[in-house]
Structure formats: structure tokens, C-alpha cells
C-alpha atoms as a PDB file:
ATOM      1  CA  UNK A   1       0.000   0.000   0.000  1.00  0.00           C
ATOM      2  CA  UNK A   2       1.212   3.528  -0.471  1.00  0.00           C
ATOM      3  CA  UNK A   3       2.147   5.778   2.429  1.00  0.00           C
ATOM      4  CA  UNK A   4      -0.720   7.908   3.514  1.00  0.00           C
ATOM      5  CA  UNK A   5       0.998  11.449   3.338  1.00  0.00           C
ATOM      6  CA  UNK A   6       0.124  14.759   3.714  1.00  0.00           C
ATOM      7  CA  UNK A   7      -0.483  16.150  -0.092  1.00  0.00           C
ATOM      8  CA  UNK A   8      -1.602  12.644  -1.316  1.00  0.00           C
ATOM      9  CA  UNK A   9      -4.995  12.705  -3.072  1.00  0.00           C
ATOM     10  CA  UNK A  10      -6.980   9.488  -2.537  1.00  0.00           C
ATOM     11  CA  UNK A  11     -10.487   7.640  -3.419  1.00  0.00           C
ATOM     12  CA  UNK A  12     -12.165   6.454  -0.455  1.00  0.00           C
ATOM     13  CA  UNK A  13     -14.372   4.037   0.493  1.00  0.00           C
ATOM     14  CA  UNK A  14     -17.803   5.576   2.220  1.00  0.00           C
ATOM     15  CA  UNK A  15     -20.616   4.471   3.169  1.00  0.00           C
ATOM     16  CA  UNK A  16     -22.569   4.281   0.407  1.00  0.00           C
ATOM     17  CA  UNK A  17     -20.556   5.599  -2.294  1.00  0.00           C
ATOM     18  CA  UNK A  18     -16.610   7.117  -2.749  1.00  0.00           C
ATOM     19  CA  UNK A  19     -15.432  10.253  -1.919  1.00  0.00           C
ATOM     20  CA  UNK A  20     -12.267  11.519  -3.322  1.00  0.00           C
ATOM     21  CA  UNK A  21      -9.857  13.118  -0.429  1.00  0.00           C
ATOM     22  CA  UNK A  22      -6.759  15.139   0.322  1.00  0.00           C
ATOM     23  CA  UNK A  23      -4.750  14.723   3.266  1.00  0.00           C
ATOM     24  CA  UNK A  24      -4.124  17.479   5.197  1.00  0.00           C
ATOM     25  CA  UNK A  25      -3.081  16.415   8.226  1.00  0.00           C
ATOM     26  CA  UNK A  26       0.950  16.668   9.114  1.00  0.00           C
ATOM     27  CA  UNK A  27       2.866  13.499   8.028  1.00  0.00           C
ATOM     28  CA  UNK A  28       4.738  13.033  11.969  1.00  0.00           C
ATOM     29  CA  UNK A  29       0.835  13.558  13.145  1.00  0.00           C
ATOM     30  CA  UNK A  30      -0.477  10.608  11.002  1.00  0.00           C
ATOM     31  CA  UNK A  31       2.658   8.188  11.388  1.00  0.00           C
ATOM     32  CA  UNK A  32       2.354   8.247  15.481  1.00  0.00           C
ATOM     33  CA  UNK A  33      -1.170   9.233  15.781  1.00  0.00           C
ATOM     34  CA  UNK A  34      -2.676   6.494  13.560  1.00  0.00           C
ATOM     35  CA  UNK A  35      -6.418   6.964  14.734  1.00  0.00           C
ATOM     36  CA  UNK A  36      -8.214   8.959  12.377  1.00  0.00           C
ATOM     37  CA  UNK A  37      -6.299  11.232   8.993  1.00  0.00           C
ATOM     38  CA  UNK A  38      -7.406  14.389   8.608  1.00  0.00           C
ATOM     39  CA  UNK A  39      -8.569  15.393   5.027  1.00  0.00           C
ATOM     40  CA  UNK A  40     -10.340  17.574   2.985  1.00  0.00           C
ATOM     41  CA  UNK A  41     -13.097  16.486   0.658  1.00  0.00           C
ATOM     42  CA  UNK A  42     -12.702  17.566  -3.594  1.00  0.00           C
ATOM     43  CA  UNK A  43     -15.703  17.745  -5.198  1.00  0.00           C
ATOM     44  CA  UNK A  44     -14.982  16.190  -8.782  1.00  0.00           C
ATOM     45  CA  UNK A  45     -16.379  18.697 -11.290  1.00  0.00           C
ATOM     46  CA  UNK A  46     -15.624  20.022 -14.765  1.00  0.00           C
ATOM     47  CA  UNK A  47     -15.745  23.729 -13.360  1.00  0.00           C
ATOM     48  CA  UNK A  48     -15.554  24.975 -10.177  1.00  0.00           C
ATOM     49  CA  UNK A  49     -15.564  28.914  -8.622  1.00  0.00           C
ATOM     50  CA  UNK A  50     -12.255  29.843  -7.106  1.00  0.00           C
ATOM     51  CA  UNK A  51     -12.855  31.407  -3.814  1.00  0.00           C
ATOM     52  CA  UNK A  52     -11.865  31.972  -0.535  1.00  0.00           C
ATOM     53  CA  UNK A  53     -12.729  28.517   0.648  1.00  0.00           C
ATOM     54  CA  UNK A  54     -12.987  26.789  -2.551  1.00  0.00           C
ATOM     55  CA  UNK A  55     -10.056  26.075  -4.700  1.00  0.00           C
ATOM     56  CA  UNK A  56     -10.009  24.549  -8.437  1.00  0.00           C
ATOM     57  CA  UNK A  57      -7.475  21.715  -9.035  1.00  0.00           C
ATOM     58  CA  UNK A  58      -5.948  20.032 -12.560  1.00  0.00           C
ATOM     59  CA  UNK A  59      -4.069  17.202 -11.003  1.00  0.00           C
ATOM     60  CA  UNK A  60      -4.462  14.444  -9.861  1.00  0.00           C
ATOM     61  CA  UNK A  61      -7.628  14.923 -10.433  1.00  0.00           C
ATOM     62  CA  UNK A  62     -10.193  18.099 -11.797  1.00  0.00           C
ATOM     63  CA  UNK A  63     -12.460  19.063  -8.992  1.00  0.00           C
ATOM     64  CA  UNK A  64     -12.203  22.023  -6.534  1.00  0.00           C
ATOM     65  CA  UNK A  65     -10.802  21.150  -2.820  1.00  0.00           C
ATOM     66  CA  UNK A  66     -13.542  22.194  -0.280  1.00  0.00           C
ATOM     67  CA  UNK A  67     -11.726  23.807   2.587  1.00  0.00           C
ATOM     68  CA  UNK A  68     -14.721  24.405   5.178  1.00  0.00           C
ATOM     69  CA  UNK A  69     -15.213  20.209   4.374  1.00  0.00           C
ATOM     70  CA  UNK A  70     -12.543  19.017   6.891  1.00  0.00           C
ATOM     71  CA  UNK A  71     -13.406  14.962   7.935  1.00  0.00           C
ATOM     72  CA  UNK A  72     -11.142  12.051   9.326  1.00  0.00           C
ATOM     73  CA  UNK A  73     -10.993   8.886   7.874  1.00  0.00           C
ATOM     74  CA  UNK A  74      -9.191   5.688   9.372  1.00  0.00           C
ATOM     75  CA  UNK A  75      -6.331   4.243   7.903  1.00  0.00           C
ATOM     76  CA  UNK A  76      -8.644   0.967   6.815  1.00  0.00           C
ATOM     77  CA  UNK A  77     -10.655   3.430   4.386  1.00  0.00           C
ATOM     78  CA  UNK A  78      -7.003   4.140   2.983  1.00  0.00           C
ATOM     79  CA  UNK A  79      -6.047   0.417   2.486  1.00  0.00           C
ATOM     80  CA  UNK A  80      -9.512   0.097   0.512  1.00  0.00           C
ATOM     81  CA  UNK A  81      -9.138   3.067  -0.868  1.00  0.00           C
ATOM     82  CA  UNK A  82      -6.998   3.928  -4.346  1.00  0.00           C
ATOM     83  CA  UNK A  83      -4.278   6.739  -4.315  1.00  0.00           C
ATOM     84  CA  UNK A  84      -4.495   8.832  -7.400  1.00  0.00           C
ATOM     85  CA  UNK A  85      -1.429  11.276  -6.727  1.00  0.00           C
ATOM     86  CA  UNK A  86       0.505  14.708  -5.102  1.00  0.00           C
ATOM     87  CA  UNK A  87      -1.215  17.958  -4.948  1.00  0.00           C
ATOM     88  CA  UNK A  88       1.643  20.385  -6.423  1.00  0.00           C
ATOM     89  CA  UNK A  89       3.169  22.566  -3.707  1.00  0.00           C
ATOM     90  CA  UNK A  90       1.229  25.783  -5.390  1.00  0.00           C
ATOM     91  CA  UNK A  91      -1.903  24.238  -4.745  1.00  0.00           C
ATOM     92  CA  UNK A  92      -1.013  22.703  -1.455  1.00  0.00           C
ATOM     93  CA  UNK A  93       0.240  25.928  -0.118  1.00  0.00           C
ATOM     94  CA  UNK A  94      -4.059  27.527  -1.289  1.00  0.00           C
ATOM     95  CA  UNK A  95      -5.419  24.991   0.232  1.00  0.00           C
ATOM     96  CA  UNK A  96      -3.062  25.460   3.296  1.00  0.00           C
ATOM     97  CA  UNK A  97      -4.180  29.034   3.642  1.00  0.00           C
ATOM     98  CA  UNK A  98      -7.537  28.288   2.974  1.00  0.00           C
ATOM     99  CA  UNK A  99      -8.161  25.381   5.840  1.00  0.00           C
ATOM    100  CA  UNK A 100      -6.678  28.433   8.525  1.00  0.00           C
ATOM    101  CA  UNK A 101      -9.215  30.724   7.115  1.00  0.00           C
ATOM    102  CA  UNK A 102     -11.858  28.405   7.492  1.00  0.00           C
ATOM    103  CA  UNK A 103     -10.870  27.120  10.604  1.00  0.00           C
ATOM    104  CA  UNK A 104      -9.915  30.647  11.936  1.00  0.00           C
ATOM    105  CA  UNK A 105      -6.449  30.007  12.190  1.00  0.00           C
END
């Protein structure tokens, strides 16, 4: 299985149906802290506002990263899940700024 890392884009298992993710949470957090990852949901659309809390990605996948949409998901959903790839560190850094905005950090 691929490392879950912060940056990594995966599709999880839900219940119900899959939801595409990006993990968030700090990589020394999720290797000794196990319990529950910290991600971000990305809506997969064609087109997608760029906002404040909203921000459009290419790759890995198209969709837009919902910021205010913060969840945890236990490593299991990971090992069922399928990694699709990176965020780019331009995109990372948005989404960064826009989880402390949301969160009022």
C-alpha cells in the first residue's frame, strides 16, 4: 500500500458511495497518531468557482478542494481506498491558507 501522506490525493471508500480526499493532516501527526487522517473532501467537477474557501485543481484529479469540508478517515478506508497522486506545492500551499481561514487560524 502507499504511504498515507500529507499532499496525497486518494479515493475512499464511504458508506454508500466514494469520496475523493486530500490529506491534510501533518505526516509526523499521522505516522504516530494512527487513529483517524485528517482530510479535505474535492468535489470532482468540470468547473468549479475559485474562492476563498474553494479552490479549483488540474491534477491528480479536476475538482475544486472544499476547505470548510474538513473529515477524518481511518487508515482501513485508505487500504480500501486507491491513491491517485501529489497535490503540487502551489496548490497545497491555497489549500493550506484556505483550511486556517476556514478554521480561523
Amino acid at each position: 500500500m502507499t504511504e498515507i501522506l500529507r499532499g496525497a490525493v486518494w479515493r475512499v471508500p464511504t458508506v454508500g458511495r466514494e469520496r475523493t480526499v486530500l490529506v491534510i493532516q501533518n505526516n509526523a501527526v499521522i505516522a504516530h497518531h494512527p487513529g483517524g487522517i485528517a482530510c479535505v473532501i474535492i468535489q470532482e467537477v468540470e468547473d468549479a468557482p475559485d474562492t476563498l474557501l474553494t479552490i479549483p485543481i488540474e491534477h491528480p484529479v479536476r475538482g475544486v478542494v472544499m476547505a470548510s469540508d474538513v473529515t477524518q478517515f481511518r487508515p482501513v478506508r485508505f487500504e480500501e481506498g486507491k491513491f491517485r497522486g501529489f497535490l503540487s506545492a502551489p496548490d497545497m500551499e491555497r489549500v493550506s491558507q484556505a483550511v486556517r481561514a476556514a478554521l480561523d487560524l
